[in-house]
C-alpha atoms as a PDB file:
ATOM      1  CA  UNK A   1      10.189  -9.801  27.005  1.00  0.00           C
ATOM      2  CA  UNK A   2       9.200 -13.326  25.728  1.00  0.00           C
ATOM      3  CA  UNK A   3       6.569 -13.453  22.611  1.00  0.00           C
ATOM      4  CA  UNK A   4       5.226 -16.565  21.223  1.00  0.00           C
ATOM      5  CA  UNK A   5       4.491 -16.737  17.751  1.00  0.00           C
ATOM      6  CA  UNK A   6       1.366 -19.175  16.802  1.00  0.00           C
ATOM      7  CA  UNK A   7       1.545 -19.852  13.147  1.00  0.00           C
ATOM      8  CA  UNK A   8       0.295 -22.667  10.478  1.00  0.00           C
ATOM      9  CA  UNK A   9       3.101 -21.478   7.988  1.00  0.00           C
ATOM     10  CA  UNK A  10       6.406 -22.418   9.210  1.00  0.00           C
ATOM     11  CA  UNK A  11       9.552 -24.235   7.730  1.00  0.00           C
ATOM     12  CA  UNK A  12      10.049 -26.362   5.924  1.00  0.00           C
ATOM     13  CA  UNK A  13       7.591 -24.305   3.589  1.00  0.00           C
ATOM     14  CA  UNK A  14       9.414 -21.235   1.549  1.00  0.00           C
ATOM     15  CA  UNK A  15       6.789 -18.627   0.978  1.00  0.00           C
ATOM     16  CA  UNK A  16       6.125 -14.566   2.371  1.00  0.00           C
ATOM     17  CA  UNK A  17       4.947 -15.725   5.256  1.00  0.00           C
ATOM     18  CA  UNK A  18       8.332 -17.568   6.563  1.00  0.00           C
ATOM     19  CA  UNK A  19      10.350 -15.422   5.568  1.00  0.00           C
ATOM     20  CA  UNK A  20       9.179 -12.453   6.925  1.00  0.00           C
ATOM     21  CA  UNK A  21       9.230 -14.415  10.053  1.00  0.00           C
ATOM     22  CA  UNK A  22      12.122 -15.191  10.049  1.00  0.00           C
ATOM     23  CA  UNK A  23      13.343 -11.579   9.300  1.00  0.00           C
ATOM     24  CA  UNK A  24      11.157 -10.616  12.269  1.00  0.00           C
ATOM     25  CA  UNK A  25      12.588 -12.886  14.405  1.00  0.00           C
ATOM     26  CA  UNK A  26      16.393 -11.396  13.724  1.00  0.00           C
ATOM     27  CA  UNK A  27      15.054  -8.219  14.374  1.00  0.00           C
ATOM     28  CA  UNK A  28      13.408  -9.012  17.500  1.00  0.00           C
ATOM     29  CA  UNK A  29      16.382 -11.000  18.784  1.00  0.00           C
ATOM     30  CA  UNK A  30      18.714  -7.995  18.372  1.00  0.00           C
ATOM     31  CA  UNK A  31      16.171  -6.193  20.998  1.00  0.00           C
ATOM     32  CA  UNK A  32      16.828  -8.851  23.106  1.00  0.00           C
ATOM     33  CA  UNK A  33      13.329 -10.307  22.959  1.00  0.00           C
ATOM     34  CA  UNK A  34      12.923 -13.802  23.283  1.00  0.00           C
ATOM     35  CA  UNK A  35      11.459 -15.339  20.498  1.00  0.00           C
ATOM     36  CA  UNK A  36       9.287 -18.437  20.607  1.00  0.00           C
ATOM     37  CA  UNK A  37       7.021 -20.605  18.358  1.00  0.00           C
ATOM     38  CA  UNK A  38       4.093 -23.047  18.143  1.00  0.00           C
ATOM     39  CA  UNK A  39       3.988 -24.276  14.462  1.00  0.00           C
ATOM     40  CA  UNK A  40       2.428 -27.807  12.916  1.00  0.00           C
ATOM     41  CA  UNK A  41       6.098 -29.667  13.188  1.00  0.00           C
ATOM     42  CA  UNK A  42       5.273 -30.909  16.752  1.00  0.00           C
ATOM     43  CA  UNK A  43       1.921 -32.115  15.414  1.00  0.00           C
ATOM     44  CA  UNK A  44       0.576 -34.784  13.333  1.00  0.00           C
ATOM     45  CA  UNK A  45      -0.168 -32.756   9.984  1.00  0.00           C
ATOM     46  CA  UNK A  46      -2.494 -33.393   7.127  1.00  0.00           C
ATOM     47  CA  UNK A  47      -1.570 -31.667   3.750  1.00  0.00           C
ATOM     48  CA  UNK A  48      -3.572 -29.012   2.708  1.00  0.00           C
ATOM     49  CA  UNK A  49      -6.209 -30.279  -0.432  1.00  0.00           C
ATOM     50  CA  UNK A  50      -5.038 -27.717  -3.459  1.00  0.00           C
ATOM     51  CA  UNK A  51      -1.535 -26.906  -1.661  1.00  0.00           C
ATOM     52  CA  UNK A  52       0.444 -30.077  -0.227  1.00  0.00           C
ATOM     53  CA  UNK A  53       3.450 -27.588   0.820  1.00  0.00           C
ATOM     54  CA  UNK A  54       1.129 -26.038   3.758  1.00  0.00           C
ATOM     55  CA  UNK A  55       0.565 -28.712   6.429  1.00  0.00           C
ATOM     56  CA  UNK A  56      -2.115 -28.742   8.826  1.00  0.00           C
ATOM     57  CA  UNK A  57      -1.752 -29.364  12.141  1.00  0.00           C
ATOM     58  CA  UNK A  58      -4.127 -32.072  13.878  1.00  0.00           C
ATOM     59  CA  UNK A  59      -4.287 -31.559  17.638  1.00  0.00           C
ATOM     60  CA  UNK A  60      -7.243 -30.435  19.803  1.00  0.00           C
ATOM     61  CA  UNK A  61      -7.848 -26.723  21.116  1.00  0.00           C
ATOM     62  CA  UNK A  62      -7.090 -27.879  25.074  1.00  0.00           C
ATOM     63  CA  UNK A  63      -3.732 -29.203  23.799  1.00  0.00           C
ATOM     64  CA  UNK A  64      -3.163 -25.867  21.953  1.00  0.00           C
ATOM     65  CA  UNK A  65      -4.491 -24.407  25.465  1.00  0.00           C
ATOM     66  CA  UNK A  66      -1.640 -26.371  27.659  1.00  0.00           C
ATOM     67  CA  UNK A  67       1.277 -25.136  25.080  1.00  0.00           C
ATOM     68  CA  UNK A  68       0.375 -21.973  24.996  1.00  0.00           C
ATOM     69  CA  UNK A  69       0.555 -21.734  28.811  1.00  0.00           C
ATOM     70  CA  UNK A  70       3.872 -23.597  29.056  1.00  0.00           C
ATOM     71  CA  UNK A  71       5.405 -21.220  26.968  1.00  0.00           C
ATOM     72  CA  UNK A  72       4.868 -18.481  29.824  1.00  0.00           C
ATOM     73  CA  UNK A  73       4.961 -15.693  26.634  1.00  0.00           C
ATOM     74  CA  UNK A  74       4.556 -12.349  28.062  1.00  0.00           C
ATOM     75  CA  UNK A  75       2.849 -11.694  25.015  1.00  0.00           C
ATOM     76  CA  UNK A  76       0.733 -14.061  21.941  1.00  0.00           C
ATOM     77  CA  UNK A  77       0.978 -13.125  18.252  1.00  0.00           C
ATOM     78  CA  UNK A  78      -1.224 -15.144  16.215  1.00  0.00           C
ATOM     79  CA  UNK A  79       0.570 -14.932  12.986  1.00  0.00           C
ATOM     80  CA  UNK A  80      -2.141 -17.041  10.546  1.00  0.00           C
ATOM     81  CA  UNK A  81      -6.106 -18.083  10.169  1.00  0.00           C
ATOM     82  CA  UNK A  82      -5.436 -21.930   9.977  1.00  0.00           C
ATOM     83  CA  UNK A  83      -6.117 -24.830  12.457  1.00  0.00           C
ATOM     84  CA  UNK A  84      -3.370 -23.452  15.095  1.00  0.00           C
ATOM     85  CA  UNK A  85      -4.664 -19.886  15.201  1.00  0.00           C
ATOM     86  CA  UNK A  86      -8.040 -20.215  15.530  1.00  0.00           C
ATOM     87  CA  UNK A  87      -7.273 -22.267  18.296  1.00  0.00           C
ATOM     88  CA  UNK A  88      -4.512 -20.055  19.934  1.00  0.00           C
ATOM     89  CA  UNK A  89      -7.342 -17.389  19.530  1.00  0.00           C
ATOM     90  CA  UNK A  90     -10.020 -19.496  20.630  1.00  0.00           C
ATOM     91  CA  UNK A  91      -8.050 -19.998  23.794  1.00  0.00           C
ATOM     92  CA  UNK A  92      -7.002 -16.829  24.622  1.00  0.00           C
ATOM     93  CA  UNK A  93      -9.895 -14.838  24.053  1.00  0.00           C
ATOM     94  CA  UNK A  94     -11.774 -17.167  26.362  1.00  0.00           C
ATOM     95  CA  UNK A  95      -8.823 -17.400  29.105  1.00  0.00           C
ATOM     96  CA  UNK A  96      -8.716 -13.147  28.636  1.00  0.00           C
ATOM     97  CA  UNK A  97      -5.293 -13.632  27.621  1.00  0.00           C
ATOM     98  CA  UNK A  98      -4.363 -10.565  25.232  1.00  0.00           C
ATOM     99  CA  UNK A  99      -2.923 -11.478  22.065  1.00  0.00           C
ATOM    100  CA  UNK A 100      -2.308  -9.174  18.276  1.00  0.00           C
ATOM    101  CA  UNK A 101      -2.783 -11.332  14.930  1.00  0.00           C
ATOM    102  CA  UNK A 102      -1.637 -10.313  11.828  1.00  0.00           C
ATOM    103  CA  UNK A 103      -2.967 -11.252   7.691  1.00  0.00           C
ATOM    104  CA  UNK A 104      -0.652 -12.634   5.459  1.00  0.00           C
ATOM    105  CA  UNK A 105      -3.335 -14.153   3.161  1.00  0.00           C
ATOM    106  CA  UNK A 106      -6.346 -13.391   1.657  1.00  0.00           C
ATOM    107  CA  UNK A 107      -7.752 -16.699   2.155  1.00  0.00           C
ATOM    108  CA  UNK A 108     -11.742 -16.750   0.184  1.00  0.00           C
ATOM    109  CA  UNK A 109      -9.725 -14.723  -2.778  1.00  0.00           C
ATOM    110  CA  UNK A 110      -6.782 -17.749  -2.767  1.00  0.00           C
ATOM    111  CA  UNK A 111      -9.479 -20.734  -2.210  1.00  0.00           C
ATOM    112  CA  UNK A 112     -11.711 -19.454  -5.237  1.00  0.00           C
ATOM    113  CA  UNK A 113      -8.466 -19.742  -6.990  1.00  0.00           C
ATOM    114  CA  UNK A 114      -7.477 -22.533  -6.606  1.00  0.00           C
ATOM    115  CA  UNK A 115     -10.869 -24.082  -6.370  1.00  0.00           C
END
């Protein structure tokens, strides 16, 4: 089985997020699932206003589209809410691709604070 992770948090960030990724991924791996990912380090990135440690990736939903597809996942987890998984989800939804997210953050309760 092949999965393909879509997430905005990835390395070299150090939060919850990553690392239970990466725990995931070990665990996974020792199933012998193949374990794949489409994070903002093959993008362009723009730091995120409030938090400069998340970077946000700048590339357009058809180029999201064409990765996902050349990945050849047998299945999608969309991992977080930012630019890469609404566009993952975007994509698959309207392609009827099946896909499970997950929520790490509770994103209007961290905005207002940091707001």
């Amino acid at each position: 089985m092949r999965i393909l992770m879509v997430t905005d948090a990835w390395r070299p960030q150090v939060n919850g997020v990553v690392h239970t990724l990466e725990r995931l991924t070990e665990t996974l791996k020792s199933f012998d699932v193949a374990v794949e990912f489409l994070t903002p380090n093959i993008f362009r990135t723009l730091p995120l206003p409030t938090y400069p440690d998340i970077r946000l990736a700048l590339t357009t939903p058809g180029h999201v589209a064409r990765l996902i597809d050349a990945r050849k996942a047998d299945h999608i987890h969309i991992v977080t809410e930012g630019p890469l998984g609404i566009m993952a989800r975007r994509y698959c939804r309207k392609a009827g691709r099946p896909f499970t997210t997950s929520y790490h953050t509770r994103f209007p309760e961290y905005l207002s604070a940091r707001l």
